[in-house]
C-alpha atoms as a PDB file:
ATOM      1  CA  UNK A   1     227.881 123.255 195.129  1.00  0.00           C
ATOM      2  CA  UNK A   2     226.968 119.606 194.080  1.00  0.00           C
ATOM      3  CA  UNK A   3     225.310 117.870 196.848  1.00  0.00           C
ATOM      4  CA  UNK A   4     224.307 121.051 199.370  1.00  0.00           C
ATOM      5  CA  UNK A   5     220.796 120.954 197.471  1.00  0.00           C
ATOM      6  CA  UNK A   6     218.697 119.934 194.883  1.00  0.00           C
ATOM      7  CA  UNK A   7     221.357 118.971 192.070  1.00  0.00           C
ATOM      8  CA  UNK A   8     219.908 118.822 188.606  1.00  0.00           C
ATOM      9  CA  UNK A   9     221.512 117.171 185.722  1.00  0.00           C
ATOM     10  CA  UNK A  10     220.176 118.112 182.400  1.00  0.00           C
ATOM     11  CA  UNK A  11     220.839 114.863 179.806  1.00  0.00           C
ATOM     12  CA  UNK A  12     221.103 116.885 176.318  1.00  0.00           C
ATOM     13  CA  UNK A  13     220.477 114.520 173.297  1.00  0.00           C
ATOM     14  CA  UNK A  14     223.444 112.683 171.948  1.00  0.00           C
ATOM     15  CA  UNK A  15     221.642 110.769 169.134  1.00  0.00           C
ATOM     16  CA  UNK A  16     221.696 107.595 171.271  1.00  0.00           C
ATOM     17  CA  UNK A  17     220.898 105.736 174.567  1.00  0.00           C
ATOM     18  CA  UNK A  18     222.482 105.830 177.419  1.00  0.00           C
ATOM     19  CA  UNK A  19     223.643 102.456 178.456  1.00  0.00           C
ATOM     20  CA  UNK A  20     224.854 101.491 182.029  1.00  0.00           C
ATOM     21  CA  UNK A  21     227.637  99.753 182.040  1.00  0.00           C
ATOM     22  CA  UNK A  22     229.899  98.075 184.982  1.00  0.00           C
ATOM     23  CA  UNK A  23     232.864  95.458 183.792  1.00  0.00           C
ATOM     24  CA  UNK A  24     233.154  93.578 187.271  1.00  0.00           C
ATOM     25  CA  UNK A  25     231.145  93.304 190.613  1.00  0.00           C
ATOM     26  CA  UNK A  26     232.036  91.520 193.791  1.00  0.00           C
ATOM     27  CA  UNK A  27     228.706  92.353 195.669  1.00  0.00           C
ATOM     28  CA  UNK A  28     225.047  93.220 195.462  1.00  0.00           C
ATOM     29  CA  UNK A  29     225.773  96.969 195.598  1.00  0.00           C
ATOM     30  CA  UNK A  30     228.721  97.360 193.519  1.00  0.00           C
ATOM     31  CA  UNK A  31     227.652  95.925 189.738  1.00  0.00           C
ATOM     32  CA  UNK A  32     225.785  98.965 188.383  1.00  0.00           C
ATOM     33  CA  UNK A  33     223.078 100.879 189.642  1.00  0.00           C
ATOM     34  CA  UNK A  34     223.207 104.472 190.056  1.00  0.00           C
ATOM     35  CA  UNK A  35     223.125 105.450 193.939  1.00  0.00           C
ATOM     36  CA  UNK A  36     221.828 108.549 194.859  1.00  0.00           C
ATOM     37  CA  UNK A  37     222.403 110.062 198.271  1.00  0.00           C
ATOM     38  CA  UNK A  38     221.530 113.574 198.116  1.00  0.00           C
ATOM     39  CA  UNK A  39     218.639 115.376 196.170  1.00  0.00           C
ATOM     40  CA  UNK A  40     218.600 115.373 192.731  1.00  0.00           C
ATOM     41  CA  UNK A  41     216.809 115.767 189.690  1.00  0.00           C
ATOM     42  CA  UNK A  42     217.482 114.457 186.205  1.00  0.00           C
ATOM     43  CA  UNK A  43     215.339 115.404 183.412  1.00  0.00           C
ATOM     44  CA  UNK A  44     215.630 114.023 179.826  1.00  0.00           C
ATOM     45  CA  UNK A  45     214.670 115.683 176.375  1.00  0.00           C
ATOM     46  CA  UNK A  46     211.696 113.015 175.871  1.00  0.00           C
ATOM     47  CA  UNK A  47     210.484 109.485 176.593  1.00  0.00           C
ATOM     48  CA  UNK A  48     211.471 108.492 172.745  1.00  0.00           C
ATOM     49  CA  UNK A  49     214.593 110.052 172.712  1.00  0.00           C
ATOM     50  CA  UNK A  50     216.195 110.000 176.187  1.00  0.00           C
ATOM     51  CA  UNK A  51     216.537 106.442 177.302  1.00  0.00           C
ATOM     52  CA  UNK A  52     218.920 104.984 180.006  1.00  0.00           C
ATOM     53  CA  UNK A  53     219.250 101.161 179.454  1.00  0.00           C
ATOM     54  CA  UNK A  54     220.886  98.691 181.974  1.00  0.00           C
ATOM     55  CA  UNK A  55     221.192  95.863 179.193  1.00  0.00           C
ATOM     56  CA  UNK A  56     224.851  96.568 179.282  1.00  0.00           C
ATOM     57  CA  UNK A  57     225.675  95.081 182.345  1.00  0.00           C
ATOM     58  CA  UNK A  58     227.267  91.646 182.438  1.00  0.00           C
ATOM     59  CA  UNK A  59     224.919  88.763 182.738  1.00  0.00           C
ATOM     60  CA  UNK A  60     226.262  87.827 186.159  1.00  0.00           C
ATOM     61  CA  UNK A  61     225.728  91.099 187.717  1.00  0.00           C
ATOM     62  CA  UNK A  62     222.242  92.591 186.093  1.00  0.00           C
ATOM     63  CA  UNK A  63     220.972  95.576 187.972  1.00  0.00           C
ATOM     64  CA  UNK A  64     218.522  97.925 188.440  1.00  0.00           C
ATOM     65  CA  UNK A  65     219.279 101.630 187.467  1.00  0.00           C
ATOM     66  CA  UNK A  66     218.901 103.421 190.439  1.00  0.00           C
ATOM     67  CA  UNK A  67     219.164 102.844 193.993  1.00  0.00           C
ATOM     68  CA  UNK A  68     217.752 106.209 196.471  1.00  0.00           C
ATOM     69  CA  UNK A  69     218.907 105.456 199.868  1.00  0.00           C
ATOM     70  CA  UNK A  70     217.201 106.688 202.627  1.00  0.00           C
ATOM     71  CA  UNK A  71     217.242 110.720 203.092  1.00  0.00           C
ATOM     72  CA  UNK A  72     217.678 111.519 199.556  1.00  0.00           C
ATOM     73  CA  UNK A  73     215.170 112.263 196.840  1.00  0.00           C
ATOM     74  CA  UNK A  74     215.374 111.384 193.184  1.00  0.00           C
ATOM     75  CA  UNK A  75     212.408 113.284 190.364  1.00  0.00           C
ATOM     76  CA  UNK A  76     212.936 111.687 187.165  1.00  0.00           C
ATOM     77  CA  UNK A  77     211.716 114.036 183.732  1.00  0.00           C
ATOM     78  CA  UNK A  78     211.245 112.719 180.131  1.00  0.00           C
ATOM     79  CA  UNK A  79     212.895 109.696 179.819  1.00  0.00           C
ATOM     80  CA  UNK A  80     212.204 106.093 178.980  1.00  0.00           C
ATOM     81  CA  UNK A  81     214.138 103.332 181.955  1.00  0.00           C
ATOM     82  CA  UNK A  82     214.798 100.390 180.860  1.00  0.00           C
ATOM     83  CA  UNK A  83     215.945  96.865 181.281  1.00  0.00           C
ATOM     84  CA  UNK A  84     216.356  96.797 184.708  1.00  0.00           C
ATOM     85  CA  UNK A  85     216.581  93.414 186.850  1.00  0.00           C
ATOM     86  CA  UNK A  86     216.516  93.440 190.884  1.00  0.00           C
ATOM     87  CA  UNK A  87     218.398  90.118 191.840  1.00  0.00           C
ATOM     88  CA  UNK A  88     216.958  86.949 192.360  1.00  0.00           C
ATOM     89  CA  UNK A  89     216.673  85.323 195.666  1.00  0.00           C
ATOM     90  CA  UNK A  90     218.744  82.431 195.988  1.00  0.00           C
ATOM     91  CA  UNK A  91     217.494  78.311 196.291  1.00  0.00           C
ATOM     92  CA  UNK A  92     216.962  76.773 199.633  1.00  0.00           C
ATOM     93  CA  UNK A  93     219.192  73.768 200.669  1.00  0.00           C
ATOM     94  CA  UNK A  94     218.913  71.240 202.911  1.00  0.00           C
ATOM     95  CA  UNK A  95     215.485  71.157 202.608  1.00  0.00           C
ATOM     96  CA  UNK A  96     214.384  74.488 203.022  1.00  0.00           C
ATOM     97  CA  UNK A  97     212.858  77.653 201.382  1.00  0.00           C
ATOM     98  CA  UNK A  98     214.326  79.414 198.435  1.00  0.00           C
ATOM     99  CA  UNK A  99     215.095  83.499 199.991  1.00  0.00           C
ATOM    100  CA  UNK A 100     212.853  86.196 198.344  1.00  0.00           C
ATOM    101  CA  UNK A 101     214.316  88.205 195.329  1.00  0.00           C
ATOM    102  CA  UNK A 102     214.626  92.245 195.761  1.00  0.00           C
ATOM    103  CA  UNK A 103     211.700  94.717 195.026  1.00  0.00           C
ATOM    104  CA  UNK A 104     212.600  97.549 192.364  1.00  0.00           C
ATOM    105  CA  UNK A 105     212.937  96.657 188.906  1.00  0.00           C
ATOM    106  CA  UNK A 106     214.470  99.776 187.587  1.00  0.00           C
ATOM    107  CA  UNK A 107     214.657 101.669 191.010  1.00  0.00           C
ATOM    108  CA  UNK A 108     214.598 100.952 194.561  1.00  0.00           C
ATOM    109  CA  UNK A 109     213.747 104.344 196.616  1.00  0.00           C
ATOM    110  CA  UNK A 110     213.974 104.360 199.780  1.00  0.00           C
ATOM    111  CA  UNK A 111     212.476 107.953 199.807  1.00  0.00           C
ATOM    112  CA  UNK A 112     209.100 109.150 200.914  1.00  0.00           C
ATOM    113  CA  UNK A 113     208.149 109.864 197.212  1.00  0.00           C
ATOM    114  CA  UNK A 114     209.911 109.684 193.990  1.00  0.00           C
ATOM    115  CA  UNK A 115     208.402 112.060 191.228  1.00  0.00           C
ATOM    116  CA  UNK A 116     208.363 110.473 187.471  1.00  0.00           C
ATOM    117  CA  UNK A 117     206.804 113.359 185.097  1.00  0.00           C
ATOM    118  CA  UNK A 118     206.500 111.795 181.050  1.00  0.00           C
ATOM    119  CA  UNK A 119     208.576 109.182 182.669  1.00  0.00           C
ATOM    120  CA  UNK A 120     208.142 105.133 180.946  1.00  0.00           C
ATOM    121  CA  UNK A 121     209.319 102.271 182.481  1.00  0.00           C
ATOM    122  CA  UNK A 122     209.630  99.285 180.282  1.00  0.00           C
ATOM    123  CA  UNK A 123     211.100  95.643 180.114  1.00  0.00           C
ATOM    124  CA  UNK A 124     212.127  95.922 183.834  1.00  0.00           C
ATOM    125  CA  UNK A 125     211.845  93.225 186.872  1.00  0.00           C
ATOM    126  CA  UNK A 126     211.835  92.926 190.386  1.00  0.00           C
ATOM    127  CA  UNK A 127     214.238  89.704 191.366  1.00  0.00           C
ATOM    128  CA  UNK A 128     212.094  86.520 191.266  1.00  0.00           C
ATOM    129  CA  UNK A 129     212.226  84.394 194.816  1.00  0.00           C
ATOM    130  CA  UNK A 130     214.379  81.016 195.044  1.00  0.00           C
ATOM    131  CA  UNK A 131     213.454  77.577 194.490  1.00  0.00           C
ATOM    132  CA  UNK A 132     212.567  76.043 198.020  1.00  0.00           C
ATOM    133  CA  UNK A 133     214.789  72.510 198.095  1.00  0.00           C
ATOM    134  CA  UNK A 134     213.658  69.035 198.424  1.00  0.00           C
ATOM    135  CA  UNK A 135     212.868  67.381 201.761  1.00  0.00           C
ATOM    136  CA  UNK A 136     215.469  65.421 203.893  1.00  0.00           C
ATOM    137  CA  UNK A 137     214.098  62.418 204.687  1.00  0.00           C
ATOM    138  CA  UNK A 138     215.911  60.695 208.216  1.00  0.00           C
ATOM    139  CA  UNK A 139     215.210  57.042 208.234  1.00  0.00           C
ATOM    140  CA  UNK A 140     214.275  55.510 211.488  1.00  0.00           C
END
């Protein structure tokens, strides 16, 4: 039964990438990303002839490809990730720091390991930090 163990999905080869794709997005955990929130294993044919590509995401809501939330555990097999983006932070106001962007380019585990076996990565990015604003200057 999906879910009451480790869950492996085989990804067969189709003659193509696999592109991640998500039409609209109305917050930081909804645009794309695949979640994962039990165990789970998903092994590829190859590094040159499985690849899972985020490019196909909407410019306004670029993601990473996974996202392993605490408790669960994620191995990845022969496969090639890639063009993931974390999001940016955003720019400080008023005179203040820009916020820090996220960590995890192409994943973000939260799990106490995370197994890649002939696993690349390529072309992926953790979210850059905000610009900090100018100074406001009282006059006296």
């Amino acid at each position: 039964t999906a879910g009451s163990g480790l869950d492996t999905i085989i990804l067969p080869d189709l003659g193509g990438t696999y592109y991640l794709t998500r039409s609209s997005g109305s917050s930081n955990y909804d645009h794309g990303a695949l979640f994962v929130e039990t165990s789970m294993s998903i092994q590829g044919v190859s590094e040159a002839v499985t690849i899972i590509d985020a490019s196909g995401f909407p410019a306004y809501a670029r993601d990473r490809l996974f996202f392993v939330f605490p408790g669960s555990s994620l191995t990845l097999s022969q496969m090639t990730l890639t063009n993931g983006q974390a999001l940016y932070g955003n720019d400080g106001a008023g005179g203040a720091q820009g916020s820090a962007g996220e960590s995890g380019g192409a994943i973000l585990s939260y799990s106490s390991s995370l197994p890649l076996e002939h696993v690349a990565i390529s072309n992926s990015n953790a979210g850059g930090g905000g610009d900090g604003s100018p100074a406001i200057l009282s006059g006296a």
